[in-house]
Each structure stands twice: as structure tokens, then as C-alpha cells.
PDB file of N, CA and C in Angstrom:
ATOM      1  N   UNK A   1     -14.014 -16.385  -7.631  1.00  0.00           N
ATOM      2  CA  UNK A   1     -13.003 -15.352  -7.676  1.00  0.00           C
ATOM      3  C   UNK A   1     -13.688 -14.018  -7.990  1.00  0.00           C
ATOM      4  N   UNK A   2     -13.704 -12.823  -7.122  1.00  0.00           N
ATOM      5  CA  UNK A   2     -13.925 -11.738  -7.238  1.00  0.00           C
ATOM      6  C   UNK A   2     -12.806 -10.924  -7.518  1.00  0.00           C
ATOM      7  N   UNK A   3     -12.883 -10.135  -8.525  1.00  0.00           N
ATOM      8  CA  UNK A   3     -11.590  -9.616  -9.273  1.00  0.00           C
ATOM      9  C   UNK A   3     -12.262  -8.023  -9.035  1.00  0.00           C
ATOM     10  N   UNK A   4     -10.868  -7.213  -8.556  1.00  0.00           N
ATOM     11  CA  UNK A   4     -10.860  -5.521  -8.918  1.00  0.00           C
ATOM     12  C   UNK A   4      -9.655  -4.708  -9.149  1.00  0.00           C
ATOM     13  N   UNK A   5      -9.978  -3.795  -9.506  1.00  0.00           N
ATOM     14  CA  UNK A   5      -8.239  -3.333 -10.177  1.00  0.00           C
ATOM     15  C   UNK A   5      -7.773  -2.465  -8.968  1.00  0.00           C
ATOM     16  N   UNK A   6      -6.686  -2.370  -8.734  1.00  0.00           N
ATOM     17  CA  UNK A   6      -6.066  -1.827  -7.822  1.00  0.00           C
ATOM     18  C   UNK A   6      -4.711  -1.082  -7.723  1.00  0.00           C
ATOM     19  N   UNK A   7      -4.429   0.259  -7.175  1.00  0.00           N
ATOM     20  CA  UNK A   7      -3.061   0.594  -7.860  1.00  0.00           C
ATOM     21  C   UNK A   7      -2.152   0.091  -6.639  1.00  0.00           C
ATOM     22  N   UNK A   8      -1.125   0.236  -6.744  1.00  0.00           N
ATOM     23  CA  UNK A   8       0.216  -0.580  -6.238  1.00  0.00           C
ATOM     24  C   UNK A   8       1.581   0.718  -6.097  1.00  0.00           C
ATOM     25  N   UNK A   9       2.101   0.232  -5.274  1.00  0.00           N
ATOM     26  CA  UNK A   9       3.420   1.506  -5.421  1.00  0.00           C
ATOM     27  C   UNK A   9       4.710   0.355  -5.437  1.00  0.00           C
ATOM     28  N   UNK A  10       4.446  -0.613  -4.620  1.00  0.00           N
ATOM     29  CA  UNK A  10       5.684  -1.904  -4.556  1.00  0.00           C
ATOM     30  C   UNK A  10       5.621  -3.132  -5.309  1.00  0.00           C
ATOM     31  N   UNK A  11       6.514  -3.488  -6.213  1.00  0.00           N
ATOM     32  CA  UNK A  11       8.016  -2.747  -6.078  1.00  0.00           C
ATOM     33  C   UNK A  11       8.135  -1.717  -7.178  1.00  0.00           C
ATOM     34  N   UNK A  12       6.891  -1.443  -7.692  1.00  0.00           N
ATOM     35  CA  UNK A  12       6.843  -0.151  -8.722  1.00  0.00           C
ATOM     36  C   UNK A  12       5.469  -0.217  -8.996  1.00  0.00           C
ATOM     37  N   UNK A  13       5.436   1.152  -9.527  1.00  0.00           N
ATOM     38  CA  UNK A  13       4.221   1.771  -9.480  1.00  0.00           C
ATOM     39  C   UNK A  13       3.393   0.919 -10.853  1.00  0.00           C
ATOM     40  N   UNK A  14       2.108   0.272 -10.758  1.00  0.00           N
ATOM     41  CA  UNK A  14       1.526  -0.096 -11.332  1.00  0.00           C
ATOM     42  C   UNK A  14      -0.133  -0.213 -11.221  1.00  0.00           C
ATOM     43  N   UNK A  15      -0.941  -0.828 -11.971  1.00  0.00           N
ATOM     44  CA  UNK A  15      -2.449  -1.120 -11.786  1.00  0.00           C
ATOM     45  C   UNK A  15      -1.770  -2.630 -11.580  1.00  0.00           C
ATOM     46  N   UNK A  16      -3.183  -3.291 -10.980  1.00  0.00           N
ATOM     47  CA  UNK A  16      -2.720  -4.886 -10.617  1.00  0.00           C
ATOM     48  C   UNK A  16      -4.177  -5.128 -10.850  1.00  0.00           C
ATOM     49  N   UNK A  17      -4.415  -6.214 -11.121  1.00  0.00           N
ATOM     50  CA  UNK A  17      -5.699  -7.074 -11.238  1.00  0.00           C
ATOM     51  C   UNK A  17      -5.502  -7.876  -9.771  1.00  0.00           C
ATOM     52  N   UNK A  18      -6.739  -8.047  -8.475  1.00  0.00           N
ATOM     53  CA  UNK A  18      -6.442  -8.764  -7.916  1.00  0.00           C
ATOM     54  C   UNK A  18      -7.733  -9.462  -7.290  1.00  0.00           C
ATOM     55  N   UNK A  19      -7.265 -10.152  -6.545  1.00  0.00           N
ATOM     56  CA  UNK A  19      -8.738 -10.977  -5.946  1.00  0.00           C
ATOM     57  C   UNK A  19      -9.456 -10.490  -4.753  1.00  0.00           C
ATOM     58  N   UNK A  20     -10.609 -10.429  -4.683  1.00  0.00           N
ATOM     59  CA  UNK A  20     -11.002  -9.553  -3.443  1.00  0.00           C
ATOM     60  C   UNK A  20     -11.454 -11.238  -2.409  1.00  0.00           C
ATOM     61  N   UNK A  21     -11.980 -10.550  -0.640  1.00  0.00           N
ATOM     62  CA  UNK A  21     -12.379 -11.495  -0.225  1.00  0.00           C
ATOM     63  C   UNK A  21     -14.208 -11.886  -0.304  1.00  0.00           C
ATOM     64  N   UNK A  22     -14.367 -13.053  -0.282  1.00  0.00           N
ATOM     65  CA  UNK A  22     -15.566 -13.141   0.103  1.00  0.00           C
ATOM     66  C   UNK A  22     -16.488 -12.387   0.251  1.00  0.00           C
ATOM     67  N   UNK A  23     -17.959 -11.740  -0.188  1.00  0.00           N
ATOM     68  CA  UNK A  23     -18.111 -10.631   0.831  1.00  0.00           C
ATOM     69  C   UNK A  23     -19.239 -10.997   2.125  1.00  0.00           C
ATOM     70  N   UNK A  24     -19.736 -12.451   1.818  1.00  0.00           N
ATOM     71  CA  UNK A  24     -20.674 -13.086   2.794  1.00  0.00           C
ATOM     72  C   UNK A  24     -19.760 -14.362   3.531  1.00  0.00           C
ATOM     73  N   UNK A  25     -18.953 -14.232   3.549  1.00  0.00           N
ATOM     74  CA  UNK A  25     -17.705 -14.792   4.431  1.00  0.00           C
ATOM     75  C   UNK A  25     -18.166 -15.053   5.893  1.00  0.00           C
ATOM     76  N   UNK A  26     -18.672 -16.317   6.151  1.00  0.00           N
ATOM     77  CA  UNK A  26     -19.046 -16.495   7.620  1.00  0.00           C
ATOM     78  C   UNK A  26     -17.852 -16.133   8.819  1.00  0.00           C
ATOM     79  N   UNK A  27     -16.435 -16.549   8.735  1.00  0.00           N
ATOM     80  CA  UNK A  27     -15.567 -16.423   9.393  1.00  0.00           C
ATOM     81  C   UNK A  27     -15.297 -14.890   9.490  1.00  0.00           C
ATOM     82  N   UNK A  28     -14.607 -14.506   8.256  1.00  0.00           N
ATOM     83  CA  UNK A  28     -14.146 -13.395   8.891  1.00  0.00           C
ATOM     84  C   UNK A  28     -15.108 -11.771   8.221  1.00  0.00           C
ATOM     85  N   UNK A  29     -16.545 -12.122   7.531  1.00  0.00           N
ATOM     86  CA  UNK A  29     -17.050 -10.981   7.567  1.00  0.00           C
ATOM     87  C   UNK A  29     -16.967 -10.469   6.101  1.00  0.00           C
ATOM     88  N   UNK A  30     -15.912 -10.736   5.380  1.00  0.00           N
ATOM     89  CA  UNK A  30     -15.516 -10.201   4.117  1.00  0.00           C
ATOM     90  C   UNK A  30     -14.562  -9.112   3.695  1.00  0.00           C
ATOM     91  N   UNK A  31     -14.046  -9.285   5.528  1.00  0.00           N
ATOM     92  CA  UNK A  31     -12.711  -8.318   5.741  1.00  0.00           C
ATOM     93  C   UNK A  31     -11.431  -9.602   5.132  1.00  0.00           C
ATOM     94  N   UNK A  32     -11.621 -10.641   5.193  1.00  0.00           N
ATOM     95  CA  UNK A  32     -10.229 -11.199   4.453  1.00  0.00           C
ATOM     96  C   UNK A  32      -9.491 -11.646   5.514  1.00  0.00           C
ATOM     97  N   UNK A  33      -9.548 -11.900   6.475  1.00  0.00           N
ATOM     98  CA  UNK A  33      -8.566 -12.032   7.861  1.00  0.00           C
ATOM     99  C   UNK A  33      -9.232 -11.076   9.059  1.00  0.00           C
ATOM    100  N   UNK A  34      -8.560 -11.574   9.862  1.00  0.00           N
ATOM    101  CA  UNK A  34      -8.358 -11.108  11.157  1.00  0.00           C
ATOM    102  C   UNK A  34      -7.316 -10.586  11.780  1.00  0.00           C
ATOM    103  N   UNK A  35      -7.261  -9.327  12.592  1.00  0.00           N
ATOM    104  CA  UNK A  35      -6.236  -8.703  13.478  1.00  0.00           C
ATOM    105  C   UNK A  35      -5.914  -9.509  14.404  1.00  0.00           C
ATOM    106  N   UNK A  36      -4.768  -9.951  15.307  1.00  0.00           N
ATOM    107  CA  UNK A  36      -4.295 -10.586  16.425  1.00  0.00           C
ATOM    108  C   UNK A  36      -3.433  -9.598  16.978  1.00  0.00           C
ATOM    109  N   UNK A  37      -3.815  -9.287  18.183  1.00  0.00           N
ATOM    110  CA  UNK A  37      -2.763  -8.275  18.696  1.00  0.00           C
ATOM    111  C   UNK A  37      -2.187  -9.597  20.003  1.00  0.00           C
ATOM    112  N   UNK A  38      -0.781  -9.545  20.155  1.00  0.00           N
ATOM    113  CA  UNK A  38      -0.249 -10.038  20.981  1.00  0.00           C
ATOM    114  C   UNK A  38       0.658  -9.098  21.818  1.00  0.00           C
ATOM    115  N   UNK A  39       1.328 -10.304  22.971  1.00  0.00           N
ATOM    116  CA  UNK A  39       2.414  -9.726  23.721  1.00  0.00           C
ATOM    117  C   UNK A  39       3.535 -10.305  24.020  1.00  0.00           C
ATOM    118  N   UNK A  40       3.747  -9.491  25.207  1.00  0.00           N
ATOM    119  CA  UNK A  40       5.501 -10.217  25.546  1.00  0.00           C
ATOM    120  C   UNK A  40       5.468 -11.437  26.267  1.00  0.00           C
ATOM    121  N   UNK A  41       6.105 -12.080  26.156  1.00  0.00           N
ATOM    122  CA  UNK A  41       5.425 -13.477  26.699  1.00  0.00           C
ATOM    123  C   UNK A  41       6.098 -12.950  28.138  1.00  0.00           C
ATOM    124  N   UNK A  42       7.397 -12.511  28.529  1.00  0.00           N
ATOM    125  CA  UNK A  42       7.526 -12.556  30.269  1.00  0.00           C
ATOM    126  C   UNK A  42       6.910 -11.001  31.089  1.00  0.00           C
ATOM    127  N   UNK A  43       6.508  -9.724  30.127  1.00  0.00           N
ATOM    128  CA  UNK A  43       6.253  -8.873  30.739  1.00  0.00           C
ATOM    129  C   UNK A  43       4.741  -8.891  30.311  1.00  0.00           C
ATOM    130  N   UNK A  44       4.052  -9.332  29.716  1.00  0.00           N
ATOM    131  CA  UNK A  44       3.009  -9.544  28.834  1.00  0.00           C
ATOM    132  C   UNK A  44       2.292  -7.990  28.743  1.00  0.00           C
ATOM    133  N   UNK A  45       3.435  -7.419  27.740  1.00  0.00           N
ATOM    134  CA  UNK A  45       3.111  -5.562  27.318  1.00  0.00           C
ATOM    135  C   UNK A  45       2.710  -6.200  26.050  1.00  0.00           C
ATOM    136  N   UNK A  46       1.600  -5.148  25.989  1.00  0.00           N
ATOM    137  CA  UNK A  46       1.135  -5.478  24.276  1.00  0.00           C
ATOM    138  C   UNK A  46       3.099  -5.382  23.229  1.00  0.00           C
ATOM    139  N   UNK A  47       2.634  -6.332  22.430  1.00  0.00           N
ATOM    140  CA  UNK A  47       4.156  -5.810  21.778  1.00  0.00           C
ATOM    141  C   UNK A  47       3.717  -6.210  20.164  1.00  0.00           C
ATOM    142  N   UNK A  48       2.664  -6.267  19.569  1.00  0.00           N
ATOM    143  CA  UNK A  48       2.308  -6.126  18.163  1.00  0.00           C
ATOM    144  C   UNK A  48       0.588  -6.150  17.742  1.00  0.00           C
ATOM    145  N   UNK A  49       0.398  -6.512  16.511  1.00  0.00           N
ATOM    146  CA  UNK A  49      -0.612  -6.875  16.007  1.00  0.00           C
ATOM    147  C   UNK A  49      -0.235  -7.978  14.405  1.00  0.00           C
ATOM    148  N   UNK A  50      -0.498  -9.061  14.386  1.00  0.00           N
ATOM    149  CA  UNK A  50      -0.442  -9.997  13.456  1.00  0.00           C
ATOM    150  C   UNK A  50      -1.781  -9.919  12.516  1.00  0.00           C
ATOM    151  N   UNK A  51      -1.504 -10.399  11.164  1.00  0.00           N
ATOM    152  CA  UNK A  51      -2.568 -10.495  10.086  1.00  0.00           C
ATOM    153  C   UNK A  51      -3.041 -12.171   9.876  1.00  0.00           C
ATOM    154  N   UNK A  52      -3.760 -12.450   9.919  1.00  0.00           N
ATOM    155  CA  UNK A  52      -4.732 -13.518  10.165  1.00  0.00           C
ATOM    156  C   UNK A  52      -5.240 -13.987   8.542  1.00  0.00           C
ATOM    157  N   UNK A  53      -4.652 -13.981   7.459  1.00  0.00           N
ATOM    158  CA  UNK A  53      -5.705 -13.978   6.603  1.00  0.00           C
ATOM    159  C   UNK A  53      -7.238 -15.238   6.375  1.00  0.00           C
ATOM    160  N   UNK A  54      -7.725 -14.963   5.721  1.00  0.00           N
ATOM    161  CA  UNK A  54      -9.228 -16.140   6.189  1.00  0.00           C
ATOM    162  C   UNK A  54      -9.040 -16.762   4.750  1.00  0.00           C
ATOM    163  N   UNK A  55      -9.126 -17.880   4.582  1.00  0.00           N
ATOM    164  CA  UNK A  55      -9.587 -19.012   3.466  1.00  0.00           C
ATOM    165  C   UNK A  55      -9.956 -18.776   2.404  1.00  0.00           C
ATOM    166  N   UNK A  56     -10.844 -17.726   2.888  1.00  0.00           N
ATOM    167  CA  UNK A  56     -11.719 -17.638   1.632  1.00  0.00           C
ATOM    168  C   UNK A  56     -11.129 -16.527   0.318  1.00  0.00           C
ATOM    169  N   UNK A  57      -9.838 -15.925   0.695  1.00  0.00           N
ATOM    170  CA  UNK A  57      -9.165 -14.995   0.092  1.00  0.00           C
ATOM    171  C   UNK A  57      -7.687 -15.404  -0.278  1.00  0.00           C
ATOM    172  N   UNK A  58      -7.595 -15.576  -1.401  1.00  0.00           N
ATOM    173  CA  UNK A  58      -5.983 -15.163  -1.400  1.00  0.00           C
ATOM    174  C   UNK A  58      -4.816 -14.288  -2.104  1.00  0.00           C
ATOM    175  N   UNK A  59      -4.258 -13.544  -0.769  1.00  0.00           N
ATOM    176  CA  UNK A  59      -3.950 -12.132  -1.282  1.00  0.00           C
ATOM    177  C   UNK A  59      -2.617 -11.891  -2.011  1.00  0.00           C
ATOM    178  N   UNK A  60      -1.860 -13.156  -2.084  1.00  0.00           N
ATOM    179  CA  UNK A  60      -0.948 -13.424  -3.489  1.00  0.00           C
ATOM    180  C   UNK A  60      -1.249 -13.245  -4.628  1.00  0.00           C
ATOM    181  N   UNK A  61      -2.747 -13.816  -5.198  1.00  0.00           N
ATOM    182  CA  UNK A  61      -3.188 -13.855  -6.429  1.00  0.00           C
ATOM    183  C   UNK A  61      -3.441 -12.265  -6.887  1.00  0.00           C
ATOM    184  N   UNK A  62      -2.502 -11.865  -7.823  1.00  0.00           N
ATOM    185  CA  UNK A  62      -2.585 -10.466  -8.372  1.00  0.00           C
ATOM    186  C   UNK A  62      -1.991 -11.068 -10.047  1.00  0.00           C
ATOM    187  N   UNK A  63      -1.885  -9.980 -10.761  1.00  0.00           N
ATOM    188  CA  UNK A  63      -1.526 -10.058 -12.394  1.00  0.00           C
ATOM    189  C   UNK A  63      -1.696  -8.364 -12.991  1.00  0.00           C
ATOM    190  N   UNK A  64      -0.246  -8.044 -13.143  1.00  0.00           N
ATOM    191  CA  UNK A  64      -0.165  -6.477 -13.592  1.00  0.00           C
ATOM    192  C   UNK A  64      -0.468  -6.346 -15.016  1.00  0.00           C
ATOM    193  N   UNK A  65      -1.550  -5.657 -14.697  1.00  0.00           N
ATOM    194  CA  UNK A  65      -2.315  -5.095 -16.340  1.00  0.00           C
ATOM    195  C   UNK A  65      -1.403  -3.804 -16.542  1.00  0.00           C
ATOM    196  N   UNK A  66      -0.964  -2.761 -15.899  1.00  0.00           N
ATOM    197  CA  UNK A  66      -0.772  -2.016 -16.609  1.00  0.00           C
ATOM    198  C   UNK A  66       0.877  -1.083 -15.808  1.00  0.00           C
ATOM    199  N   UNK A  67       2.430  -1.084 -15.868  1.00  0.00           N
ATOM    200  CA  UNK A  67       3.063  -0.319 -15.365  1.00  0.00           C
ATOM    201  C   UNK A  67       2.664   1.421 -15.198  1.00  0.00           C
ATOM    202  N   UNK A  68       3.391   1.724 -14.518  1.00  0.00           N
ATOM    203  CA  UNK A  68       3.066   3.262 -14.554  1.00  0.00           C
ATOM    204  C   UNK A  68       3.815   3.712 -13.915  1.00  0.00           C
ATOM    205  N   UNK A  69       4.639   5.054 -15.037  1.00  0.00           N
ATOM    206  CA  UNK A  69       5.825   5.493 -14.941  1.00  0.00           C
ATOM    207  C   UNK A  69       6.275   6.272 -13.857  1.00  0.00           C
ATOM    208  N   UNK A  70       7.278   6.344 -13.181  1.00  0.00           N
ATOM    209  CA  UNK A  70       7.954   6.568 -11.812  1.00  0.00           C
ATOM    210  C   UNK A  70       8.483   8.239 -12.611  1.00  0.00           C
ATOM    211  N   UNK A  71       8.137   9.068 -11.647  1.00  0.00           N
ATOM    212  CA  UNK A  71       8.565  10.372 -11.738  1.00  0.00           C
ATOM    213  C   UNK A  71       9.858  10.934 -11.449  1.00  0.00           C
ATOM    214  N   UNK A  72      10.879  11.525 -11.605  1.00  0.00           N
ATOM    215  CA  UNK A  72      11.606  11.845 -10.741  1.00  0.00           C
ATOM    216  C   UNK A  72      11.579  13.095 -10.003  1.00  0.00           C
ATOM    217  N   UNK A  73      12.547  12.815  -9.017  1.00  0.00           N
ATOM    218  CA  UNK A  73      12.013  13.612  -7.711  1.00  0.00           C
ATOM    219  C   UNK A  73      12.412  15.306  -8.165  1.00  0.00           C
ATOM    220  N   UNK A  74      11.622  16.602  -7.812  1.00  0.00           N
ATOM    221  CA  UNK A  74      12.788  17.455  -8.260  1.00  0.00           C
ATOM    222  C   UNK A  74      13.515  17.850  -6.750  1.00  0.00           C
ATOM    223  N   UNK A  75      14.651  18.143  -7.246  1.00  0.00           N
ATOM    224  CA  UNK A  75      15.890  19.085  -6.233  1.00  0.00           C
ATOM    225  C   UNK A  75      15.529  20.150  -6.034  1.00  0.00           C
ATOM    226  N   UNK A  76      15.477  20.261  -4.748  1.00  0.00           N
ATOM    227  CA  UNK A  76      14.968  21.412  -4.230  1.00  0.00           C
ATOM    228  C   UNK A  76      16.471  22.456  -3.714  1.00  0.00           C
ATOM    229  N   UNK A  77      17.166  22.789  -4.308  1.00  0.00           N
ATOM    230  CA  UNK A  77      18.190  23.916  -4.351  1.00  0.00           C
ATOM    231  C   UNK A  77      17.591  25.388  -4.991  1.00  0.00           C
ATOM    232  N   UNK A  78      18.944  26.187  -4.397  1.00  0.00           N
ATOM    233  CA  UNK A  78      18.587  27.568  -4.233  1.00  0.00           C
ATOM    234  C   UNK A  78      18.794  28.131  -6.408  1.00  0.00           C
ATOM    235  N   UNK A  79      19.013  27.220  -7.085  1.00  0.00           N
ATOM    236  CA  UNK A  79      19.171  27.795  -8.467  1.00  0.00           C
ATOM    237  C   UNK A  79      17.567  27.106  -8.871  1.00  0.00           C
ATOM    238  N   UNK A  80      16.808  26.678  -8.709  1.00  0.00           N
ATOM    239  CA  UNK A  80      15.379  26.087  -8.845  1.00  0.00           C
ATOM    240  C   UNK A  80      14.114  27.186  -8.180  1.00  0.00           C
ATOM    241  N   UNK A  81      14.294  28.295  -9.584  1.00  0.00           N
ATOM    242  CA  UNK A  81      12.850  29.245  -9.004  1.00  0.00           C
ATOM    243  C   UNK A  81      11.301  29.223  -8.703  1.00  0.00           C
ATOM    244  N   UNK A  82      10.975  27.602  -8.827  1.00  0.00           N
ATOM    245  CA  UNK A  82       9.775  27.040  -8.588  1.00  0.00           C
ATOM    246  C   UNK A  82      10.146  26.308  -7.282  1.00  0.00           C
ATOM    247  N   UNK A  83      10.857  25.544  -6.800  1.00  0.00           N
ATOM    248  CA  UNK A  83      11.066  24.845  -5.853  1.00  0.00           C
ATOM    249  C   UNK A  83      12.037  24.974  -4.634  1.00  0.00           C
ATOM    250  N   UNK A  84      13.027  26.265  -5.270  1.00  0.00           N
ATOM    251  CA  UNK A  84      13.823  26.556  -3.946  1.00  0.00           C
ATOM    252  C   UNK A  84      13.593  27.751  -3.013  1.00  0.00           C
ATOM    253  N   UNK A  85      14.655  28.220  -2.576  1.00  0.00           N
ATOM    254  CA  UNK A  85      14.657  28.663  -1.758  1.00  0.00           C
ATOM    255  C   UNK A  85      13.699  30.377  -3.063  1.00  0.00           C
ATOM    256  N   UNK A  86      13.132  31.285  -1.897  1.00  0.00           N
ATOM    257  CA  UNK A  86      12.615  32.510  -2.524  1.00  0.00           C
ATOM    258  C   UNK A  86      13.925  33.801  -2.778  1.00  0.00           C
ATOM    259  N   UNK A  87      13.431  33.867  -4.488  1.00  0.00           N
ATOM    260  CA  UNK A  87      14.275  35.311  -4.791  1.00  0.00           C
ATOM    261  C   UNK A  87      13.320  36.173  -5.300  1.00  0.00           C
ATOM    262  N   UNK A  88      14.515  37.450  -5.551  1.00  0.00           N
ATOM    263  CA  UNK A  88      13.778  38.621  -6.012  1.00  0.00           C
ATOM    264  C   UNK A  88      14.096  38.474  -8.008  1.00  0.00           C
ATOM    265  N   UNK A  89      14.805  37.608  -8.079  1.00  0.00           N
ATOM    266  CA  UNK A  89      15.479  37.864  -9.452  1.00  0.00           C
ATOM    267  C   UNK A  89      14.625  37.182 -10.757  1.00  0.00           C
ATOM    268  N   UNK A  90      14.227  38.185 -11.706  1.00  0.00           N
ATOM    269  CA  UNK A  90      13.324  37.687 -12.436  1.00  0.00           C
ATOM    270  C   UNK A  90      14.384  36.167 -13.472  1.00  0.00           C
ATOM    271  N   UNK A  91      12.981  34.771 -13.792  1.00  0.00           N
ATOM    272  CA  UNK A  91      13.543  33.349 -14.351  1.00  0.00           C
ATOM    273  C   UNK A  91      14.932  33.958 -15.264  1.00  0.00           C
ATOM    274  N   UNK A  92      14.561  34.966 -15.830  1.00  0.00           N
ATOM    275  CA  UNK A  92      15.134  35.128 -17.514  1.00  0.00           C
ATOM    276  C   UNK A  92      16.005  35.673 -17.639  1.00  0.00           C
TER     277      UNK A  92
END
């Protein structure tokens, strides 16, 4: 198990402890998987790309060391003299 910390935004913002892949990984390199791009089976137009993961990784295994607090957004209206719309009228 190769472990590194990593930040996260879903389903909230946190650090995560997680497992990395392989990095002498005969199969897939030490990328962790493989890309599959497929198609339509009757017009055969490309119509995606699939994730492949490889054996030697698994990208479930995480454990949150640390939350980290969600900001709120500001409102951007015309009474907000940092963020709205531009006046001439001094804050005060």
C-alpha cells in the first residue's frame, strides 16, 4: 500500500488519506487503469470513453484525516461595494 494525502471537494471539502497505484505496474504502467473509448454499436460513432481500473490499485480505499470548512458564496448585488455592480458613493 502506497499512501498520499490528497484534497477532495466531494461530497465536502476535505484532505483524504488514499492509496496510490503501483508505480512498476506491468499492466497498466502505474497509471492505475486504462482508458477505453467506445461506440455506437449500430452507427459505430465514437460515443464515450470508460475507466478500466488495474489490480494493482484500489481507488475506494481512502480515510478523511482532516474536514475543511466550506465558504459561503458572496452575493453579488448592487448594495455590495466590493463585489457589485461599480459606484461613485463613498462605503461610509
Amino acid at each position: 500500500m502506497r499512501l498520499r494525502i490528497r484534497r477532495t471537494t466531494w461530497p465536502r471539502p476535505a484532505l483524504i488519506l488514499t492509496d496510490t497505484p503501483h508505480p512498476a505496474c506491468p499492466d497498466c504502467g502505474g497509471e492505475g487503469g486504462h482508458n477505453r473509448d467506445y461506440g455506437d454499436y449500430e452507427t459505430g460513432e465514437y460515443a464515450g470513453t470508460e475507466w478500466d481500473p488495474c489490480h494493482c490499485w484500489d481507488e475506494t480505499r481512502s480515510r478523511v484525516l482532516l474536514p475543511l470548512p466550506r465558504f459561503p458564496r458572496r452575493r453579488r448585488d448592487s448594495t455590495d461595494p466590493w463585489g457589485g455592480a461599480h459606484t461613485d458613493e463613498p462605503p461610509f
